[in-house]
C-alpha atoms as a PDB file:
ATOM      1  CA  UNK A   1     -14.650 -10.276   4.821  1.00  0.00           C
ATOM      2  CA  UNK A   2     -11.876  -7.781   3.525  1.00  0.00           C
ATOM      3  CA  UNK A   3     -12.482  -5.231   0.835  1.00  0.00           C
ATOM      4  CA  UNK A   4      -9.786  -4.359  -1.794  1.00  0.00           C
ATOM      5  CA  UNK A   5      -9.772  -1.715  -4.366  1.00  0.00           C
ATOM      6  CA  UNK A   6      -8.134  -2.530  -7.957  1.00  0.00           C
ATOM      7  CA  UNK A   7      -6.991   0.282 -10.360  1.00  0.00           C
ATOM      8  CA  UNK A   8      -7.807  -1.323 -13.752  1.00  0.00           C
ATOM      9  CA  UNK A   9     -10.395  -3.565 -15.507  1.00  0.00           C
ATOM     10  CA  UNK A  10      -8.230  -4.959 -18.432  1.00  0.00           C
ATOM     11  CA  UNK A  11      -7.336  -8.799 -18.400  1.00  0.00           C
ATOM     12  CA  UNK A  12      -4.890  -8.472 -14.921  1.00  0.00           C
ATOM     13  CA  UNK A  13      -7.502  -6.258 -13.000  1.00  0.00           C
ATOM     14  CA  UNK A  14     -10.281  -7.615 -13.807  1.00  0.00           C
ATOM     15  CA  UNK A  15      -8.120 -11.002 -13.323  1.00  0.00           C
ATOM     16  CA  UNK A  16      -7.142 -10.044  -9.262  1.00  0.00           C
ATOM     17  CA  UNK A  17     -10.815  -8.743  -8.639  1.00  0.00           C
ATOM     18  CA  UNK A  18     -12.011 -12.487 -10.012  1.00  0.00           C
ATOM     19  CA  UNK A  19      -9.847 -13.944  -7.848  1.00  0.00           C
ATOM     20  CA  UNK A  20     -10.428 -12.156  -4.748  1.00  0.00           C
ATOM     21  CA  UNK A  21     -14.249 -12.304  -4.802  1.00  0.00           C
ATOM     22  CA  UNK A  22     -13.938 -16.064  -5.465  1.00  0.00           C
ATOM     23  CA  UNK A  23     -12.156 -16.380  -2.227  1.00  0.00           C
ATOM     24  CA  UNK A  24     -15.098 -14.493  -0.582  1.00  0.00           C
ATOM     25  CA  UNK A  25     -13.111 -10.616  -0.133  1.00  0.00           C
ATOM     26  CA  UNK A  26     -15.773  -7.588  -1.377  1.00  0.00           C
ATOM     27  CA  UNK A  27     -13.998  -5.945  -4.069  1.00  0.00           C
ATOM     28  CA  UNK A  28     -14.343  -2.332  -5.248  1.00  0.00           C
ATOM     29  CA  UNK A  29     -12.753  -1.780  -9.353  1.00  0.00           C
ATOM     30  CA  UNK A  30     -12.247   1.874 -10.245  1.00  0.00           C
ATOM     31  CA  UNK A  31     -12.306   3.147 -13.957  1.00  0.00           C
ATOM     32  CA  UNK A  32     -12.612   6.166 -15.903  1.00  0.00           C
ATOM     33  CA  UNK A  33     -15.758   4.404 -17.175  1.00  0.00           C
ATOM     34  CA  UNK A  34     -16.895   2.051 -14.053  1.00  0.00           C
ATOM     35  CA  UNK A  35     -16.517  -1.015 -15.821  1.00  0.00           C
ATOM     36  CA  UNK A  36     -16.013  -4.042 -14.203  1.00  0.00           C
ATOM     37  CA  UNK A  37     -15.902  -7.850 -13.636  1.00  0.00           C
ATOM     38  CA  UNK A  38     -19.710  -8.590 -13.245  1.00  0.00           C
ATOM     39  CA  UNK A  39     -20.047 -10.642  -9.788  1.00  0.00           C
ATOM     40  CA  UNK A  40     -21.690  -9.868  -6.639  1.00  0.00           C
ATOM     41  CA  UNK A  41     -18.868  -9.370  -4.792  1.00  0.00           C
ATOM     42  CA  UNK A  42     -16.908  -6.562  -6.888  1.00  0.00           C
ATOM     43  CA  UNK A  43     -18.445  -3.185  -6.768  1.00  0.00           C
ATOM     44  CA  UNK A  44     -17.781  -1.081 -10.007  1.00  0.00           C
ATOM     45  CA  UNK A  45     -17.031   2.596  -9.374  1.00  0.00           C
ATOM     46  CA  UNK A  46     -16.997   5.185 -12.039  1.00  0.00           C
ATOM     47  CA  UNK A  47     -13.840   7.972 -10.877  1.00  0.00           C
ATOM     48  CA  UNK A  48     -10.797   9.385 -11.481  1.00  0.00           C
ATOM     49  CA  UNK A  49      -7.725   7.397 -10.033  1.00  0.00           C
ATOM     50  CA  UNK A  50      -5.516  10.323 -10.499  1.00  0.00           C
ATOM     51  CA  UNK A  51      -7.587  12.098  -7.761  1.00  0.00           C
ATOM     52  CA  UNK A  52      -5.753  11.390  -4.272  1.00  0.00           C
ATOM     53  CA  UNK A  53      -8.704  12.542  -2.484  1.00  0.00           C
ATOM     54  CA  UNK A  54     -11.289  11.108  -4.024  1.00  0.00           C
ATOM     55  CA  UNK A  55      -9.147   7.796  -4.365  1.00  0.00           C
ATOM     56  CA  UNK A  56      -8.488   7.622  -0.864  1.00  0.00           C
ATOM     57  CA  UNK A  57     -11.920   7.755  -0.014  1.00  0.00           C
ATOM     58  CA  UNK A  58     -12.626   4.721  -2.111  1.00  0.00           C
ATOM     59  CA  UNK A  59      -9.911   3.153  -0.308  1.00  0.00           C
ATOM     60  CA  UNK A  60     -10.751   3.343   3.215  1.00  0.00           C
ATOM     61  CA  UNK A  61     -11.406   0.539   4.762  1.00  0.00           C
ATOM     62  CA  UNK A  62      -9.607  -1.380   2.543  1.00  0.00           C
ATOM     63  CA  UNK A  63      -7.291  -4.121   2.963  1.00  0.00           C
ATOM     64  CA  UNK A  64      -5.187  -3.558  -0.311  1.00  0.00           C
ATOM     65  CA  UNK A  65      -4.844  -1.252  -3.292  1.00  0.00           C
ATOM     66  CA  UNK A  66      -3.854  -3.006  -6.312  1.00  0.00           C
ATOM     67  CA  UNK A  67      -2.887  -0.866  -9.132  1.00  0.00           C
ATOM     68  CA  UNK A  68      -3.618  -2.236 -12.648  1.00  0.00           C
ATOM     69  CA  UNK A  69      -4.229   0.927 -14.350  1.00  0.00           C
ATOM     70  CA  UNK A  70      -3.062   1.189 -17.794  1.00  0.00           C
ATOM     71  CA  UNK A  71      -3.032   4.403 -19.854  1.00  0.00           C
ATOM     72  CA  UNK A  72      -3.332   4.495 -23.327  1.00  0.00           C
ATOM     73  CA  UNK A  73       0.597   3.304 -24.054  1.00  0.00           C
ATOM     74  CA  UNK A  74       1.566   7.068 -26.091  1.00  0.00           C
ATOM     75  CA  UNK A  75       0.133   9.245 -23.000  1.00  0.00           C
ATOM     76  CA  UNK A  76       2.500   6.987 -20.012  1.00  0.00           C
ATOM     77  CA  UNK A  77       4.366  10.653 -19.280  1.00  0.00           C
ATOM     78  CA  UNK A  78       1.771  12.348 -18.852  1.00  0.00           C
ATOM     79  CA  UNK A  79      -1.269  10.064 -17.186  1.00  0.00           C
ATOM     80  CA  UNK A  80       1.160   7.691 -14.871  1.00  0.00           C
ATOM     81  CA  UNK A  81       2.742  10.204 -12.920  1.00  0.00           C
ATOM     82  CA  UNK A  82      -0.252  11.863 -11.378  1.00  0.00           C
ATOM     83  CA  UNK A  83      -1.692   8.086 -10.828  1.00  0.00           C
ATOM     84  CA  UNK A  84       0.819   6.368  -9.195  1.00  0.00           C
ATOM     85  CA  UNK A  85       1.446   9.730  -6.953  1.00  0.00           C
ATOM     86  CA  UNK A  86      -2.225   9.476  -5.871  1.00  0.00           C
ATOM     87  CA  UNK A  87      -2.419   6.055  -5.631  1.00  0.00           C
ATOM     88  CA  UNK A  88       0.204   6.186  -3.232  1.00  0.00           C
ATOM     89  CA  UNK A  89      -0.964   8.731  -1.734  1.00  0.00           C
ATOM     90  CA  UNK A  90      -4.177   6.808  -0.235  1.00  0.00           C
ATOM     91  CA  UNK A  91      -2.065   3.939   0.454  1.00  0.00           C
ATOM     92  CA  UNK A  92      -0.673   6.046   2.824  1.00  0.00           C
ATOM     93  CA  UNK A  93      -3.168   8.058   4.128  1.00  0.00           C
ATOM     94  CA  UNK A  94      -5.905   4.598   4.835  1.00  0.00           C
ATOM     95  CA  UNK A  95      -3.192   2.183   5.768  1.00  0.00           C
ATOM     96  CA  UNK A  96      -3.808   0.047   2.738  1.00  0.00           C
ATOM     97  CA  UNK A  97      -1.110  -2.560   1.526  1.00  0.00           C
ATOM     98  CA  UNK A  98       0.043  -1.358  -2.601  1.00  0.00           C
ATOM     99  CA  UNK A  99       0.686  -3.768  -4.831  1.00  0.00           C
ATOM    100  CA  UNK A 100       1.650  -2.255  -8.461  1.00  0.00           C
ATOM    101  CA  UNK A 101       1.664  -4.277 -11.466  1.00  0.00           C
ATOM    102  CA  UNK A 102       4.627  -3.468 -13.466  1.00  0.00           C
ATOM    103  CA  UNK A 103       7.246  -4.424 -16.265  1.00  0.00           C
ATOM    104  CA  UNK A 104      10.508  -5.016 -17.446  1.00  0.00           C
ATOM    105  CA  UNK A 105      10.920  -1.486 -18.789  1.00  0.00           C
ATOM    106  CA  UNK A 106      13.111   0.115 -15.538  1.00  0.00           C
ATOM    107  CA  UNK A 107      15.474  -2.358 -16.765  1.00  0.00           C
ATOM    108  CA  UNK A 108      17.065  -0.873 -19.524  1.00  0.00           C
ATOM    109  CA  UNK A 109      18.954  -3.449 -21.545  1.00  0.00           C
ATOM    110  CA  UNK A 110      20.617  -6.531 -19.767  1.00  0.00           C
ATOM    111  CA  UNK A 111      22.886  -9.344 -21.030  1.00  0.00           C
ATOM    112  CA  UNK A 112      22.086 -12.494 -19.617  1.00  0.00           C
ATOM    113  CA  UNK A 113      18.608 -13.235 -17.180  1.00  0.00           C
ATOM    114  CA  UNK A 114      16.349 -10.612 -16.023  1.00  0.00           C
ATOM    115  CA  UNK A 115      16.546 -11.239 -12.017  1.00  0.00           C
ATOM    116  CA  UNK A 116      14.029  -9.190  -9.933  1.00  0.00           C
ATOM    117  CA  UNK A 117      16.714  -7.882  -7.610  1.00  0.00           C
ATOM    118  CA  UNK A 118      18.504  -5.761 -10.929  1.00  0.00           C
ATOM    119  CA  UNK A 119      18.817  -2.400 -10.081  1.00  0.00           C
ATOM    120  CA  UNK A 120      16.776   0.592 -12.438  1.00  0.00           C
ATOM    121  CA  UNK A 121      18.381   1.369 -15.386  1.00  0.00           C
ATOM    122  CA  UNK A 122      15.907   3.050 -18.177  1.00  0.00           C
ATOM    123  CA  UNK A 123      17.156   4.071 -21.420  1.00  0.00           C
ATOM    124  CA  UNK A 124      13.819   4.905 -22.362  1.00  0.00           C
ATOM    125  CA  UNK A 125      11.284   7.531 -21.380  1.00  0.00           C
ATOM    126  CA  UNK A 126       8.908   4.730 -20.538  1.00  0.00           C
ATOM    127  CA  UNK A 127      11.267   3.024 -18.996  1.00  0.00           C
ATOM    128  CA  UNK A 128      11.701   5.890 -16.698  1.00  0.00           C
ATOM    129  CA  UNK A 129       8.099   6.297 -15.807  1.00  0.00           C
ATOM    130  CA  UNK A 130       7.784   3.165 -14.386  1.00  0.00           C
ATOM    131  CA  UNK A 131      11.426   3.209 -12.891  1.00  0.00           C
ATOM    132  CA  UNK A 132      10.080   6.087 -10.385  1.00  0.00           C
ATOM    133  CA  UNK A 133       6.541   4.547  -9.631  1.00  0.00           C
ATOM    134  CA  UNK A 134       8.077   2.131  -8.200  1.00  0.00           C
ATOM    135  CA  UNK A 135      10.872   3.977  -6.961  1.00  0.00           C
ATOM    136  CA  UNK A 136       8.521   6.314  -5.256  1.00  0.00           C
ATOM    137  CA  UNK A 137       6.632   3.649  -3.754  1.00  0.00           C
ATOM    138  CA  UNK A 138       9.418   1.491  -2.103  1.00  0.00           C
ATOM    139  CA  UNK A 139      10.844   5.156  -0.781  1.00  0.00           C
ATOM    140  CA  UNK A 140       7.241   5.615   0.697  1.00  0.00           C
ATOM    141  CA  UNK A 141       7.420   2.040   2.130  1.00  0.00           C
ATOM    142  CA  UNK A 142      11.307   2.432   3.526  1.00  0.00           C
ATOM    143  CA  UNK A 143      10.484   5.348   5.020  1.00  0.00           C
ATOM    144  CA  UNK A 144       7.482   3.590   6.702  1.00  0.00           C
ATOM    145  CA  UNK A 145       4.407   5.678   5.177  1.00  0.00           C
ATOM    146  CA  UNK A 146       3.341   2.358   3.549  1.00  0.00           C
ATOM    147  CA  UNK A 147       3.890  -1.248   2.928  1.00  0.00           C
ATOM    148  CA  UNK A 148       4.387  -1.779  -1.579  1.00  0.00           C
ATOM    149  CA  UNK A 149       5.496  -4.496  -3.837  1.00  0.00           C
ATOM    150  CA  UNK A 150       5.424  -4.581  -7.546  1.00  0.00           C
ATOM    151  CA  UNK A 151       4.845  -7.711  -9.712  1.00  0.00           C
ATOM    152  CA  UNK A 152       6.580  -7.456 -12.846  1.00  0.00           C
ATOM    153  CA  UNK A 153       5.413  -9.390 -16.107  1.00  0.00           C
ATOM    154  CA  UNK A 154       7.236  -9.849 -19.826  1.00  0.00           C
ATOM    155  CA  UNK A 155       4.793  -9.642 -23.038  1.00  0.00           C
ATOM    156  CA  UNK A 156       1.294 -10.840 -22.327  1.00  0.00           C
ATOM    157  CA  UNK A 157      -0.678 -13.489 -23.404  1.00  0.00           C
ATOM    158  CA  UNK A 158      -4.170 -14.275 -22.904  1.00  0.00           C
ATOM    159  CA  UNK A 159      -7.609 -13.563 -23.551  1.00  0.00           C
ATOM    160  CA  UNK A 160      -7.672  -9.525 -24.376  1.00  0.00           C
ATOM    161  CA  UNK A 161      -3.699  -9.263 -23.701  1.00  0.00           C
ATOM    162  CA  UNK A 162      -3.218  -5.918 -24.767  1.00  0.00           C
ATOM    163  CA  UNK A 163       0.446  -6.910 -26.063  1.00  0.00           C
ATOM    164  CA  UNK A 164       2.369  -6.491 -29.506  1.00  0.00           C
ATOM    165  CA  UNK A 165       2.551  -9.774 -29.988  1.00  0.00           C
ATOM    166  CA  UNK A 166      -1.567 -10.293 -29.896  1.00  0.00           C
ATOM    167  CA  UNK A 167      -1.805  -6.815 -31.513  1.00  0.00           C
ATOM    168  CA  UNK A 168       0.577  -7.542 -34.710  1.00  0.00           C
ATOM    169  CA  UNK A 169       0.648 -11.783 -34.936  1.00  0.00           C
ATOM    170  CA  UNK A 170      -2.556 -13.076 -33.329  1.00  0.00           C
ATOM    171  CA  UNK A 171      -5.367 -11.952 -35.464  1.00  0.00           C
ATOM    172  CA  UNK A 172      -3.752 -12.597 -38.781  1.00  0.00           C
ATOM    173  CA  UNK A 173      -2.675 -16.371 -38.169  1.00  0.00           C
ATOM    174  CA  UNK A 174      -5.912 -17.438 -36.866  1.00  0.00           C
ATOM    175  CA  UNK A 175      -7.160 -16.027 -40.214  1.00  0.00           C
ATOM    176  CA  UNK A 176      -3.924 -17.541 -41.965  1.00  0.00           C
ATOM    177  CA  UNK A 177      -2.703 -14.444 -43.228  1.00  0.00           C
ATOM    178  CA  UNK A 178       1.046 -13.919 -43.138  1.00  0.00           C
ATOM    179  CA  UNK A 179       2.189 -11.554 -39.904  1.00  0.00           C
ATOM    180  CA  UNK A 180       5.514  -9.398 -39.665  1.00  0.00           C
ATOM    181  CA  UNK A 181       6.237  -8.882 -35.895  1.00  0.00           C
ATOM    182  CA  UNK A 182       9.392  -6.486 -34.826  1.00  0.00           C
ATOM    183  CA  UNK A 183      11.646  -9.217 -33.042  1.00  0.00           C
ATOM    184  CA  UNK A 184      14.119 -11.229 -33.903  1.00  0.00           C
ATOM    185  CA  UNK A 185      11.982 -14.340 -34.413  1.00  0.00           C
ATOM    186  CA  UNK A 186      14.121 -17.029 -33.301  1.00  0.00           C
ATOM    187  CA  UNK A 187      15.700 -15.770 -29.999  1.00  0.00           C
ATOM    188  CA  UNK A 188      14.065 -16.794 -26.376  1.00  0.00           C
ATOM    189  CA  UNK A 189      11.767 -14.511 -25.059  1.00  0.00           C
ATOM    190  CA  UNK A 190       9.445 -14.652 -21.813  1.00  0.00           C
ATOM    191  CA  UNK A 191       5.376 -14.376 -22.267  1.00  0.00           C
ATOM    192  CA  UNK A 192       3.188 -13.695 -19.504  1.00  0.00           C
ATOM    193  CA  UNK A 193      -0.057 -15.069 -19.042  1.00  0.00           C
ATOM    194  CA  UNK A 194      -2.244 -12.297 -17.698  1.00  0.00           C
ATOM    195  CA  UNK A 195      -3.972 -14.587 -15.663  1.00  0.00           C
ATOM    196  CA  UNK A 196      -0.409 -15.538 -13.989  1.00  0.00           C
ATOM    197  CA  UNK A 197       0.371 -11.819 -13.275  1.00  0.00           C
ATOM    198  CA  UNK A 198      -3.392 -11.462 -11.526  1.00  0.00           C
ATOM    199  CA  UNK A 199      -2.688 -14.650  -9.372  1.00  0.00           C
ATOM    200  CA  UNK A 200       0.714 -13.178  -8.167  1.00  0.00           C
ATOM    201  CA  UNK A 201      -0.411  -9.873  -7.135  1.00  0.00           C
ATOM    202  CA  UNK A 202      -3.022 -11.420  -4.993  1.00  0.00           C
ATOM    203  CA  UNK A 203      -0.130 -13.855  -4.033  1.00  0.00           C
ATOM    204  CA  UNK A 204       1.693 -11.323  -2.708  1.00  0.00           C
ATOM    205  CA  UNK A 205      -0.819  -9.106  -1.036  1.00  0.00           C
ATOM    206  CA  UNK A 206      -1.341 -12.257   1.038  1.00  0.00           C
ATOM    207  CA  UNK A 207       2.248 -12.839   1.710  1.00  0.00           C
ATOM    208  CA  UNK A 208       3.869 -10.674   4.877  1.00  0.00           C
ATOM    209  CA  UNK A 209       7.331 -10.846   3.166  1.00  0.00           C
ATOM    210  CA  UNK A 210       6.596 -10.040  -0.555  1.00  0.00           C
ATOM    211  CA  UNK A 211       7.023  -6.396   0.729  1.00  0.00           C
ATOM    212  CA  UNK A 212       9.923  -3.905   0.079  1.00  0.00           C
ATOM    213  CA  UNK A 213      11.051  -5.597  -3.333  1.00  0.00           C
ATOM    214  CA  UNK A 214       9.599  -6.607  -6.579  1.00  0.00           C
ATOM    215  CA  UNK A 215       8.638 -10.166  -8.353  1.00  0.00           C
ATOM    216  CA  UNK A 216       8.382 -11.205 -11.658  1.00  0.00           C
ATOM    217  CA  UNK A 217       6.099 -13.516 -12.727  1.00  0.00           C
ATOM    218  CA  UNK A 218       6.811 -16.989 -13.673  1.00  0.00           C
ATOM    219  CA  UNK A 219       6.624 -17.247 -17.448  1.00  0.00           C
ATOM    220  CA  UNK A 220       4.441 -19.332 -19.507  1.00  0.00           C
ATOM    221  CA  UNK A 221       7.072 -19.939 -21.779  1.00  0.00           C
ATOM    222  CA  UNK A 222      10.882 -18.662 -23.165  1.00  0.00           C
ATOM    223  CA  UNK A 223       9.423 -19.695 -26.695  1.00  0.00           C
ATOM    224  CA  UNK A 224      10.789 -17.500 -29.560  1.00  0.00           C
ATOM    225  CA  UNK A 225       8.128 -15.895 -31.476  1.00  0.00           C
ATOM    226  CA  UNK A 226       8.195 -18.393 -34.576  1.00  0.00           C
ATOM    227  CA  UNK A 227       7.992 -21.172 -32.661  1.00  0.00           C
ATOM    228  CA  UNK A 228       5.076 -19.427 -30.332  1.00  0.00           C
ATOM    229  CA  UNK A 229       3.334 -18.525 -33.857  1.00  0.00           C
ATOM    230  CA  UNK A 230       3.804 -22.321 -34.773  1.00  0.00           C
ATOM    231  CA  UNK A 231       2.505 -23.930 -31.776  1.00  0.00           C
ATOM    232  CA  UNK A 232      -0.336 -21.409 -31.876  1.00  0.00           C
ATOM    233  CA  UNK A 233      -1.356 -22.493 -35.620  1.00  0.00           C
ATOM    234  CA  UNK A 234      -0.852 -25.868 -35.015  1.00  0.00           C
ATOM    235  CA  UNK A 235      -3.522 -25.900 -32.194  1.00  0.00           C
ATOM    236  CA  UNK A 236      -6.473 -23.581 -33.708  1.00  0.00           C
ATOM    237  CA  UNK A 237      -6.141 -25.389 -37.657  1.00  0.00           C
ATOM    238  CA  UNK A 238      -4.391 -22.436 -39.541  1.00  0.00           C
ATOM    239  CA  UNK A 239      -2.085 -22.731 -42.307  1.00  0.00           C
ATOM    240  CA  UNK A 240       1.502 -23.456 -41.081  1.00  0.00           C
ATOM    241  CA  UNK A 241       2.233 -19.585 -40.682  1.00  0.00           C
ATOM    242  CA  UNK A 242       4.151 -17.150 -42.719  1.00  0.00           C
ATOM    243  CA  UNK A 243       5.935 -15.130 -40.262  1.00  0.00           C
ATOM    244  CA  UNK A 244       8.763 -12.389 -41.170  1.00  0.00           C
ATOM    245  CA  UNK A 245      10.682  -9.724 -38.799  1.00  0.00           C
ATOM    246  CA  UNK A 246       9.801  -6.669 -39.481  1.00  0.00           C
ATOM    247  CA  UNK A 247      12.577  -3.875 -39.961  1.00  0.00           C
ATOM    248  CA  UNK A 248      13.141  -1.360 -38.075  1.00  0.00           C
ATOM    249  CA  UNK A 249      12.682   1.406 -40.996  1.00  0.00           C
ATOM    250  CA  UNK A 250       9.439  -0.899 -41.763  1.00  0.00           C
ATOM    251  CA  UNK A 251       8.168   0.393 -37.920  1.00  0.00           C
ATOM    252  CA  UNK A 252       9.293   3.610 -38.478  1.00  0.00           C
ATOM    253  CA  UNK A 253       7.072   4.136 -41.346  1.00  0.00           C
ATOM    254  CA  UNK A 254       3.994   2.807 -39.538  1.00  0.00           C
ATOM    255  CA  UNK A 255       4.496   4.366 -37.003  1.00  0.00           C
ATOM    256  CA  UNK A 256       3.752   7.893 -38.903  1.00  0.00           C
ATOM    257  CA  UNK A 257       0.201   6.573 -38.998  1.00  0.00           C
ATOM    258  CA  UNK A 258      -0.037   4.870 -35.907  1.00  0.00           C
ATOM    259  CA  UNK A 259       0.535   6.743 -32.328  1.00  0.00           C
ATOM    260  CA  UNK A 260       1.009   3.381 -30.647  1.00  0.00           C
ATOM    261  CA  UNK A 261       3.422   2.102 -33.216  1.00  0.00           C
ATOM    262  CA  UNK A 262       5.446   5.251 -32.993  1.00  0.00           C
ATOM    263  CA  UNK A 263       6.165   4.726 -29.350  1.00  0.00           C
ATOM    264  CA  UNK A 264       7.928   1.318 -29.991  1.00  0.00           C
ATOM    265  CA  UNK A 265      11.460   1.638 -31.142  1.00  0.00           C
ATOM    266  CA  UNK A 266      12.803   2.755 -27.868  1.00  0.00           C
ATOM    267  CA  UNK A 267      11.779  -0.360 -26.242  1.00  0.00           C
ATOM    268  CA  UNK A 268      12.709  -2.686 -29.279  1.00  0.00           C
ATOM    269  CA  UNK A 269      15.439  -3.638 -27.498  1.00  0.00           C
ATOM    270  CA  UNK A 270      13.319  -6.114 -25.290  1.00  0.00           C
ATOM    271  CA  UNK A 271      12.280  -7.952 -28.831  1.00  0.00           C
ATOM    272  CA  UNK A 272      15.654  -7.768 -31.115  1.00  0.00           C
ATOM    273  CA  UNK A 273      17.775 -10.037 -28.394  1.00  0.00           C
ATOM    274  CA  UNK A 274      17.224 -13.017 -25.751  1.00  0.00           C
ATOM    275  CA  UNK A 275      14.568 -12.046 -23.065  1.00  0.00           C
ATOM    276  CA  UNK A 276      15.133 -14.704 -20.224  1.00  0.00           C
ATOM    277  CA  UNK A 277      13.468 -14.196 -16.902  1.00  0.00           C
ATOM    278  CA  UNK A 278      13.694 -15.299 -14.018  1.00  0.00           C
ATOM    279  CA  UNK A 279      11.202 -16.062 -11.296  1.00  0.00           C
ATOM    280  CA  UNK A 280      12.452 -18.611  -9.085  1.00  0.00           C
ATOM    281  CA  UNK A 281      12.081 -16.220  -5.744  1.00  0.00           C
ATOM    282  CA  UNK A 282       7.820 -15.932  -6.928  1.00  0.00           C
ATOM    283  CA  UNK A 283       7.584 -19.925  -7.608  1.00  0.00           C
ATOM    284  CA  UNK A 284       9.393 -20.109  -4.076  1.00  0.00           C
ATOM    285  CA  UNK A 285       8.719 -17.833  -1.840  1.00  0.00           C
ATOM    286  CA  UNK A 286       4.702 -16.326  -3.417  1.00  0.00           C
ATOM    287  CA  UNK A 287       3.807 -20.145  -4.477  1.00  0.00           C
ATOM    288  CA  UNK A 288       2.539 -19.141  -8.088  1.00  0.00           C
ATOM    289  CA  UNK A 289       3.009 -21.590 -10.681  1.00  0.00           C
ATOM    290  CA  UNK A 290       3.249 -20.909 -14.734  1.00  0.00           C
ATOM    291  CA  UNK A 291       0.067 -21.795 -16.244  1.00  0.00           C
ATOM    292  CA  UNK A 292       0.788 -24.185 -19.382  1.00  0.00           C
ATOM    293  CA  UNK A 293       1.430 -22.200 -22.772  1.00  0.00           C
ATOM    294  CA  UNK A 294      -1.394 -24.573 -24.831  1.00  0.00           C
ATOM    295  CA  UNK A 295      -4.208 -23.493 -22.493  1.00  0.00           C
ATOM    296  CA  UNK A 296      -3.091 -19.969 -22.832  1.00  0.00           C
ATOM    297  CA  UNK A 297      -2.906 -19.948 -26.503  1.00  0.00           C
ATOM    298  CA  UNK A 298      -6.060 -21.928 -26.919  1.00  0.00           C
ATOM    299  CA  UNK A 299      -7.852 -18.896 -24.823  1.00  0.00           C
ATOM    300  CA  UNK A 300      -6.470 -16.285 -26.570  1.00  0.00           C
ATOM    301  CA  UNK A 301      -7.217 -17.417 -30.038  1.00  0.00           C
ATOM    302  CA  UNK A 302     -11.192 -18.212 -28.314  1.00  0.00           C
ATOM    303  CA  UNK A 303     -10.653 -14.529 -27.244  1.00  0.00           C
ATOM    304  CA  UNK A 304      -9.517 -12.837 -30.802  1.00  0.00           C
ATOM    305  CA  UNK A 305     -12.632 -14.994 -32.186  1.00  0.00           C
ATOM    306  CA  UNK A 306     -15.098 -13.594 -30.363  1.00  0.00           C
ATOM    307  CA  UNK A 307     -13.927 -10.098 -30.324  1.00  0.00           C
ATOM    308  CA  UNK A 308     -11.940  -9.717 -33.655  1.00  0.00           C
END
């Protein structure tokens, strides 16, 4: 019966420690707070990721180290660097595979499909923070201290998706209020169901050759956001939605009030153009499937319901 330790208990950790003790593996989830899927095969631990020694000692023993962890989005250059460093750092010192959940950030803007083989480009400073933790990482597992993969996801969707799109849209059509979201509305765009990016970490901590490169996860849909916003009215009874872009002096001023909002214009790229990605080498090689965008939307709006 293996043991893995998950960084994380948002939707995507708390997702891969579902999984895993459904399959039978122990599980241990580490938070600030010790919270925790509730199941008698994941273990909750209250601790500091950011401490390598303490971390490691949670991790040995185990079988994998999945990193969900997710600072609060304005403190990334300060609170990632000193994660990912010690969550590498156990990797290393108990043997344990890594598998980091990351995004599309490293990027930097591309014409055309996002392939998971594109070099890192950042033109943003969170761009670059998650360039080098998973730069770091596949230097640790080149030079043989450690075997690491990173699963890469677009905008989330889902029950508790902690994404613009459910932060900005979500709430107010269920309620049939008109929404402005910063994007242009009509151009393709990749969501990822959270649930998809848990199933293809574990995927790939069970697959020999997933390490040494990164995977993106196959998307639930390319929708553009009106036509997302649409479908989602259409199935929960709303109002046919009133949905504007909102300008980028309009997010400017909010973001004078709002922390969170004020960190978005240097990634607004991702939203103002076509977002295709492409996951053919996950469907292929990992064996992970997109889960349909109806049952997604129909659990996030059950989600937003129950915890407005």
């Amino acid at each position: 019966m293996p043991t893995h330790v998950v960084l994380g208990a948002g939707p995507i950790g708390s997702g891969v420690a579902r999984l895993l003790a459904a399959s039978g593996d122990r599980v241990r989830v580490v938070t600030r707070s010790g919270s925790g899927p509730d199941h008698p095969a994941v273990e909750r631990v209250a601790a500091d990721a950011s401490d390598a020694a303490r971390l490691t000692a949670l991790t040995t023993g185990a079988a994998t180290l999945f990193n969900c962890a997710m600072p609060p989005y304005d403190r990334w250059p300060e609170m990632f660097p000193p994660l990912s460093d010690a969550a590498i750092t156990a990797a290393e010192r108990t043997g344990a595979r890594y598998v980091l959940m990351g995004n599309l950030y490293g990027y930097g803007p591309v014409d055309g499909p996002l392939t998971d083989d594109l070099p890192a480009a950042p033109t943003s400073r969170k761009g670059r923070v998650r360039a080098r933790m998973w730069l770091d990482a596949l230097a640790a597992h080149e030079a043989g201290r450690l075997r690491a993969t990173e699963i890469r996801g677009s905008d989330y969707l889902g029950r508790g998706a902690g994404s613009l799109y459910n932060l900005m849209v979500t709430d107010d059509i269920l309620a049939g209020r008109p929404a402005a979201y910063p994007a242009d509305l009509d151009a393709p765009h990749a969501w990822t169901y959270t649930g998809d990016a848990a199933a293809t970490m574990v995927a790939a901590a069970r697959t020999d050759e997933a390490f040494g490169r990164a995977w993106h996860v196959p998307s639930t849909s390319h929708a553009p956001a009106r036509e997302l916003t649409a479908r989602l009215a259409e199935l929960t009874g709303p109002p046919a939605p009133k949905l504007r872009e909102m300008t980028d002096e309009e997010v400017a001023l909010a973001g004078r009030a709002d922390s969170i909002i004020a960190e978005l214009p240097e990634i607004l790229y991702l939203d103002r153009r076509p977002l295709v990605l492409n996951a053919e080498a996950a469907e292929r090689v990992l064996g992970v499937r997109p889960t349909p965008l109806d049952q997604v939307l129909l659990e996030m709006a059950e989600g937003h319901r129950a915890s407005p």
